[in-house]
N, C-alpha and C. Protein backbone atom coordinates (compact mmCIF):
# COMPACT_ATOMS: atom_id res chain seq x y z
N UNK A 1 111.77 99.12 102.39
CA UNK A 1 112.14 100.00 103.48
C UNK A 1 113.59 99.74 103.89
N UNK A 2 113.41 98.26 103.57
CA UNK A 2 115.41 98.26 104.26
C UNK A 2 116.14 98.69 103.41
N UNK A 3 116.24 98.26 101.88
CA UNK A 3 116.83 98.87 101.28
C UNK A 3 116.91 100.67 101.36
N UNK A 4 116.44 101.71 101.92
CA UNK A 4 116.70 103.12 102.13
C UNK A 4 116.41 103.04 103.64
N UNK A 5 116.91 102.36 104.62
CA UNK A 5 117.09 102.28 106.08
C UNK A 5 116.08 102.89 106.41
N UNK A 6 114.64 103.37 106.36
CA UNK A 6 113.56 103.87 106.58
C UNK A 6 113.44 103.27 107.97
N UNK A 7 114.09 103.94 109.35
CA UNK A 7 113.84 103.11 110.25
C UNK A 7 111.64 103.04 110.47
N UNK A 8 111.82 103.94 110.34
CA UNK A 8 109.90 104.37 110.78
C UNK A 8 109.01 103.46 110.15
N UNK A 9 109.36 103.20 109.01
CA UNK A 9 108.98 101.81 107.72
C UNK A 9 109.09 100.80 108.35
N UNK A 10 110.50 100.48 108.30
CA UNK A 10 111.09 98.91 108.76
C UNK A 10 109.85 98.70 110.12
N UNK A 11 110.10 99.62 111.26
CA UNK A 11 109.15 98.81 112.57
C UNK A 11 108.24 98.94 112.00
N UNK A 12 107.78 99.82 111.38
CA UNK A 12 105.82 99.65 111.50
C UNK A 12 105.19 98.64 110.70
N UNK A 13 106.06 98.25 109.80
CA UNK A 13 105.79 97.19 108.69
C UNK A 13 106.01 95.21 109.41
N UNK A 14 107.00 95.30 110.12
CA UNK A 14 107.46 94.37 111.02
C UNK A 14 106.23 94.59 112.01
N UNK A 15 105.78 95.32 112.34
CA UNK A 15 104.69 95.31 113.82
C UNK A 15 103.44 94.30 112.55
N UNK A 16 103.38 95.04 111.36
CA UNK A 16 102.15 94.81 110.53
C UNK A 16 102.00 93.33 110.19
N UNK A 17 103.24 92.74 109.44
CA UNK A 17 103.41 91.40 109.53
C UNK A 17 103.73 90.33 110.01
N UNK A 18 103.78 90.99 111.70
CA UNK A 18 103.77 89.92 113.27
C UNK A 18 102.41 89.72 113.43
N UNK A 19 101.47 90.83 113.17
CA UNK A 19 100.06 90.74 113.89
C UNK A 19 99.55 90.15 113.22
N UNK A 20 99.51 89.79 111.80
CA UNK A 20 99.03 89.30 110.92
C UNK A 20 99.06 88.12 110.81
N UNK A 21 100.32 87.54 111.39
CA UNK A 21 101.07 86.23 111.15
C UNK A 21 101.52 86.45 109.67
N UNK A 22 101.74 87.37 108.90
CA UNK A 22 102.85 86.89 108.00
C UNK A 22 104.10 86.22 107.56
N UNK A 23 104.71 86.73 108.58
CA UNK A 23 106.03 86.62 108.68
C UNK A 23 106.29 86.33 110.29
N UNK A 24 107.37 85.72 110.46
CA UNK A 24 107.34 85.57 112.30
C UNK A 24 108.43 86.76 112.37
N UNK A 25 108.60 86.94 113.31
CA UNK A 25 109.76 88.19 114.00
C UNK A 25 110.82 87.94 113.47
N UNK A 26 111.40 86.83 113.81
CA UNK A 26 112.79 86.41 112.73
C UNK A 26 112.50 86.92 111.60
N UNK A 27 111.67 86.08 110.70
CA UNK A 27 111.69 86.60 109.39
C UNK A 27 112.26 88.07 109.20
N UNK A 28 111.36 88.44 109.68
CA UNK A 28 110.96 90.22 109.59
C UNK A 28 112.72 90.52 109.65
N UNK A 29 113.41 89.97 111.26
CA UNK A 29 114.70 90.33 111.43
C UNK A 29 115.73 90.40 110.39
N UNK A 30 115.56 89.09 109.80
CA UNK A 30 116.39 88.49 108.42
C UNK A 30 116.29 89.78 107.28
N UNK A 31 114.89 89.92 107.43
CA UNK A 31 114.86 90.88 106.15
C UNK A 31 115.00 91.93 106.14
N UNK A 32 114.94 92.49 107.38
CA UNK A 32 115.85 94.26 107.94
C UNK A 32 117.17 94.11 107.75
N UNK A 33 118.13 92.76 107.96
CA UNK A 33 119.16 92.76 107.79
C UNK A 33 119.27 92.97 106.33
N UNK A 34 118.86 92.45 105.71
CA UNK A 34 119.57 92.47 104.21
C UNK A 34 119.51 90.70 103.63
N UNK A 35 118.26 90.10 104.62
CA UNK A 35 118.80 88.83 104.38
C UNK A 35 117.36 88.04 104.12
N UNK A 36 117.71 87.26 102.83
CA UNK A 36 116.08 86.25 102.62
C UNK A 36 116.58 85.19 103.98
N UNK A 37 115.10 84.93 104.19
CA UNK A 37 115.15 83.98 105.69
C UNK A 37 114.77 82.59 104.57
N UNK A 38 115.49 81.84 105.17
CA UNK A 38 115.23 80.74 104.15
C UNK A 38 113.86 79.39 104.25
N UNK A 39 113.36 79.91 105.46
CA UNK A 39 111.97 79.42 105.78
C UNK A 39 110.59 79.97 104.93
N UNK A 40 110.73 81.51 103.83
CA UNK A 40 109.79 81.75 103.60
C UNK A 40 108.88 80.88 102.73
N UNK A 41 107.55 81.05 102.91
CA UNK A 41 106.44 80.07 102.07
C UNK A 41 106.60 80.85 100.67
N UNK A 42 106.19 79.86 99.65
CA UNK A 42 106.75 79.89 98.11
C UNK A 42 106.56 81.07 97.69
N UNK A 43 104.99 81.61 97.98
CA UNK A 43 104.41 82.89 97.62
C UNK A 43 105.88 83.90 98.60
N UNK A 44 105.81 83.95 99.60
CA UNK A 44 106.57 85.16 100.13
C UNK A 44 107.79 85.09 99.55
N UNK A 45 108.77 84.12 99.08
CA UNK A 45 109.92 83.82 98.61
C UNK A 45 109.91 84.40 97.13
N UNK A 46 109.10 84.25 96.84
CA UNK A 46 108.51 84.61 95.33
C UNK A 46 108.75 86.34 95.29
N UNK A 47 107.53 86.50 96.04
CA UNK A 47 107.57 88.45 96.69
C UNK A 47 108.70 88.79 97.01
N UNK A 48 109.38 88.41 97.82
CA UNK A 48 110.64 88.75 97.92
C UNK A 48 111.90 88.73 97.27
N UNK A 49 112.17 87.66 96.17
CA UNK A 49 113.12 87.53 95.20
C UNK A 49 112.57 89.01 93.78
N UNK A 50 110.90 88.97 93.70
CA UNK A 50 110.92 90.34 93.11
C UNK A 50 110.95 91.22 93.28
N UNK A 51 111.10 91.54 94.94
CA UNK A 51 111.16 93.31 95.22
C UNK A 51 112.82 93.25 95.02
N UNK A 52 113.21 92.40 95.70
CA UNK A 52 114.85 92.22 95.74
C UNK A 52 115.35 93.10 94.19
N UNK A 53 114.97 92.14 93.12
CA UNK A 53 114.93 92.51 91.92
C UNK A 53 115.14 93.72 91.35
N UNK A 54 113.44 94.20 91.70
CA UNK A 54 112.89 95.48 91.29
C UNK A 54 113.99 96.55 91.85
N UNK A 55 114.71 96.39 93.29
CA UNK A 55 115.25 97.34 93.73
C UNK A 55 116.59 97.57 93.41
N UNK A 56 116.92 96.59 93.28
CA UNK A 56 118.42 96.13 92.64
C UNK A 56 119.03 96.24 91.28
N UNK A 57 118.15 95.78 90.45
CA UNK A 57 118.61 95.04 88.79
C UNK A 57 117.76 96.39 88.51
N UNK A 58 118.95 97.38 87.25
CA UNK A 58 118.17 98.27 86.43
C UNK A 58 117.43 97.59 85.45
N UNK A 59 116.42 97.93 84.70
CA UNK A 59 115.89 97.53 83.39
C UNK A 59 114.27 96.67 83.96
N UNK A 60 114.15 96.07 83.41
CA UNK A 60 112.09 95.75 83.47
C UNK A 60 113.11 94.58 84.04
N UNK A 61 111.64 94.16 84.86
CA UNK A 61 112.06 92.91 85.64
C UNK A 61 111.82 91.40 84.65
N UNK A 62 112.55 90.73 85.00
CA UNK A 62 112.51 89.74 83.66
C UNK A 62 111.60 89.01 83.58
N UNK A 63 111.29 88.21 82.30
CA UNK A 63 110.05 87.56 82.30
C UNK A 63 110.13 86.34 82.89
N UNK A 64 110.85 85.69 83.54
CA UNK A 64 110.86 84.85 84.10
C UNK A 64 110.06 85.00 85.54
N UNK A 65 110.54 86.07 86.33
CA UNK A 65 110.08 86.35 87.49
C UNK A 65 108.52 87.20 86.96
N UNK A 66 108.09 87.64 86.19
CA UNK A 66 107.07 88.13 86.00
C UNK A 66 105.82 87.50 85.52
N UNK A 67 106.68 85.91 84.80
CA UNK A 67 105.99 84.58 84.06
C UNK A 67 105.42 84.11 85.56
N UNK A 68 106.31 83.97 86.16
CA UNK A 68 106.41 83.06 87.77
C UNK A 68 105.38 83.67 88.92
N UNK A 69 105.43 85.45 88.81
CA UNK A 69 104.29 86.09 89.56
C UNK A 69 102.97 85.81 89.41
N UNK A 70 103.09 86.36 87.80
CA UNK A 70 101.46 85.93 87.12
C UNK A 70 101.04 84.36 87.75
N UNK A 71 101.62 83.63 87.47
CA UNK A 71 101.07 82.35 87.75
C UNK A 71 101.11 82.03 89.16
N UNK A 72 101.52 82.61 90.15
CA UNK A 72 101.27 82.76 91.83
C UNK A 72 100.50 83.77 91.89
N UNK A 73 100.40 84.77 91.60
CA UNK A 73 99.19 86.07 91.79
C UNK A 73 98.63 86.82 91.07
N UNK A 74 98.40 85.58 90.15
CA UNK A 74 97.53 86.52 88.80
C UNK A 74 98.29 87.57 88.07
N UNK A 75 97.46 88.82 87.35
CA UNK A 75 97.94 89.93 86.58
C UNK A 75 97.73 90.56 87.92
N UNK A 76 96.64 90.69 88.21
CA UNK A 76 96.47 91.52 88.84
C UNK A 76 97.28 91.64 90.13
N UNK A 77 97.76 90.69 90.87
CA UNK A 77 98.45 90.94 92.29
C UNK A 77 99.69 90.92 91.88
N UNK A 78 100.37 90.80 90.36
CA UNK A 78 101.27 91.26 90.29
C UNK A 78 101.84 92.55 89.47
N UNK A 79 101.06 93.46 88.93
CA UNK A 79 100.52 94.24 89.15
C UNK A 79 100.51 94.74 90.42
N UNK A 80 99.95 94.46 91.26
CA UNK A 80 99.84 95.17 92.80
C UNK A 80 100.92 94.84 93.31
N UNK A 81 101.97 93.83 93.41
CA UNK A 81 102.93 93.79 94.16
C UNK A 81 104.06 95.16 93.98
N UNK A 82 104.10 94.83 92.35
CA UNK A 82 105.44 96.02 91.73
C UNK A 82 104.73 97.61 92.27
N UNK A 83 103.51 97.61 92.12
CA UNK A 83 102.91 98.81 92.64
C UNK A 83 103.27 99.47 94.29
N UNK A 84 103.10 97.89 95.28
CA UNK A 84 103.42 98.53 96.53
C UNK A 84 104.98 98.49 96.76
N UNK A 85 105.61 98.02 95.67
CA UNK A 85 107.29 97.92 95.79
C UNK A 85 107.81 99.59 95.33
N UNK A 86 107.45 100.26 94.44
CA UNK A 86 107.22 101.42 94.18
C UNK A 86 106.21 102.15 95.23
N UNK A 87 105.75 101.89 96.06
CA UNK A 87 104.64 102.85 96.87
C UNK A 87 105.62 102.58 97.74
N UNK A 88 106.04 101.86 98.40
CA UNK A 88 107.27 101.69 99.58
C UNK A 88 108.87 102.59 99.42
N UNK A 89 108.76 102.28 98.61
CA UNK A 89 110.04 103.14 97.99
C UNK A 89 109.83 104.63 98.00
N UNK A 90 108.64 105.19 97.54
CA UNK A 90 108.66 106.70 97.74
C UNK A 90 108.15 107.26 98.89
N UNK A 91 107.61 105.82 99.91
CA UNK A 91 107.46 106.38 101.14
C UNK A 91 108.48 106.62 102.05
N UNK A 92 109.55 105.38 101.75
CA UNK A 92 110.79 105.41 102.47
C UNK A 92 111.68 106.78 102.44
N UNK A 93 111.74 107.19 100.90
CA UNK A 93 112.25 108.14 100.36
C UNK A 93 111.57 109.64 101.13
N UNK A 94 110.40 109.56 101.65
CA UNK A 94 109.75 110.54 101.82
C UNK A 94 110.13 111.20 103.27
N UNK A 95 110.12 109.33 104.42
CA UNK A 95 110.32 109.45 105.25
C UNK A 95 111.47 109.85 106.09
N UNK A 96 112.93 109.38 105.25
CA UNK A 96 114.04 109.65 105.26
C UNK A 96 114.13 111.08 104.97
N UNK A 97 113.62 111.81 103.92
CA UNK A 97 114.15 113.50 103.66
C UNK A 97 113.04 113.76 105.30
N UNK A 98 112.29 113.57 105.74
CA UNK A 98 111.23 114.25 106.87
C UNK A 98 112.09 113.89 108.33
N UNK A 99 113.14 112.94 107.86
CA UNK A 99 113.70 112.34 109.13
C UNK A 99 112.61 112.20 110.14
N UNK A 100 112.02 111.07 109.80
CA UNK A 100 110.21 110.68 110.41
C UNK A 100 111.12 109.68 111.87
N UNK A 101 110.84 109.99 112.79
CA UNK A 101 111.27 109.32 113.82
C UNK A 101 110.41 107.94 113.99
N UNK A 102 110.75 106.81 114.51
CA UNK A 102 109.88 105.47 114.64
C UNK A 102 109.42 106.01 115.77
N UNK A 103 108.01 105.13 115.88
CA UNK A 103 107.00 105.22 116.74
C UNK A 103 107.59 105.41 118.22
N UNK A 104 108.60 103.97 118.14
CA UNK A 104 108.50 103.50 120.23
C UNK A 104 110.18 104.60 120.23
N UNK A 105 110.53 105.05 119.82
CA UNK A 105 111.70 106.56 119.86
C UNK A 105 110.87 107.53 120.06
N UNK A 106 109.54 108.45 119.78
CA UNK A 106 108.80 109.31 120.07
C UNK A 106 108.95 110.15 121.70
N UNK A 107 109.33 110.93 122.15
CA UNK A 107 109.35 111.23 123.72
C UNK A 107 108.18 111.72 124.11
């Protein structure tokens, strides 16, 4: 979402991984900026060096980071990660052409 400034994304996703305890608020902050927070746990650091990736670097993501997924989240959750990194992306994309206003901006 940060990468295509999706403001409507960015909060609702930040509301999603405060309530959860995923991520603390900072985090979340760091990563709207444009910035890995350097506290994340291995798995999230992990997730995050491959969306980084995925969004950034043309060409298949390398086998290093894909060797490194598998063995933190299986086939399958990695598999699902690149999936919601691509499902985020065409939502952002979606939300931006709809100019989708964030929730707490609504009048």
């Amino acid at each position: 979402m940060t990468h295509f400034g999706a403001a409507h994304g960015m909060i609702t996703h930040t509301g999603i991984a405060t309530k959860y305890q995923l991520l603390s608020r900072e985090q979340c902050e760091a990563i709207t900026r444009g910035e890995k927070p350097g506290d994340l746990s291995e798995a999230s650091s992990l997730a995050y060096d491959t969306t980084d990736y995925l969004m950034n670097i043309r060409g298949p993501l390398s086998k290093e980071l894909w060797d490194r997924c598998v063995a933190a989240f299986g086939k399958e959750g990695t598999v699902g990660l690149v999936h919601y990194v691509a499902l985020y992306s065409w939502t952002s994309i979606a939300l931006n052409a709809a100019d989708v206003v964030p929730p707490e901006s609504k009048a």
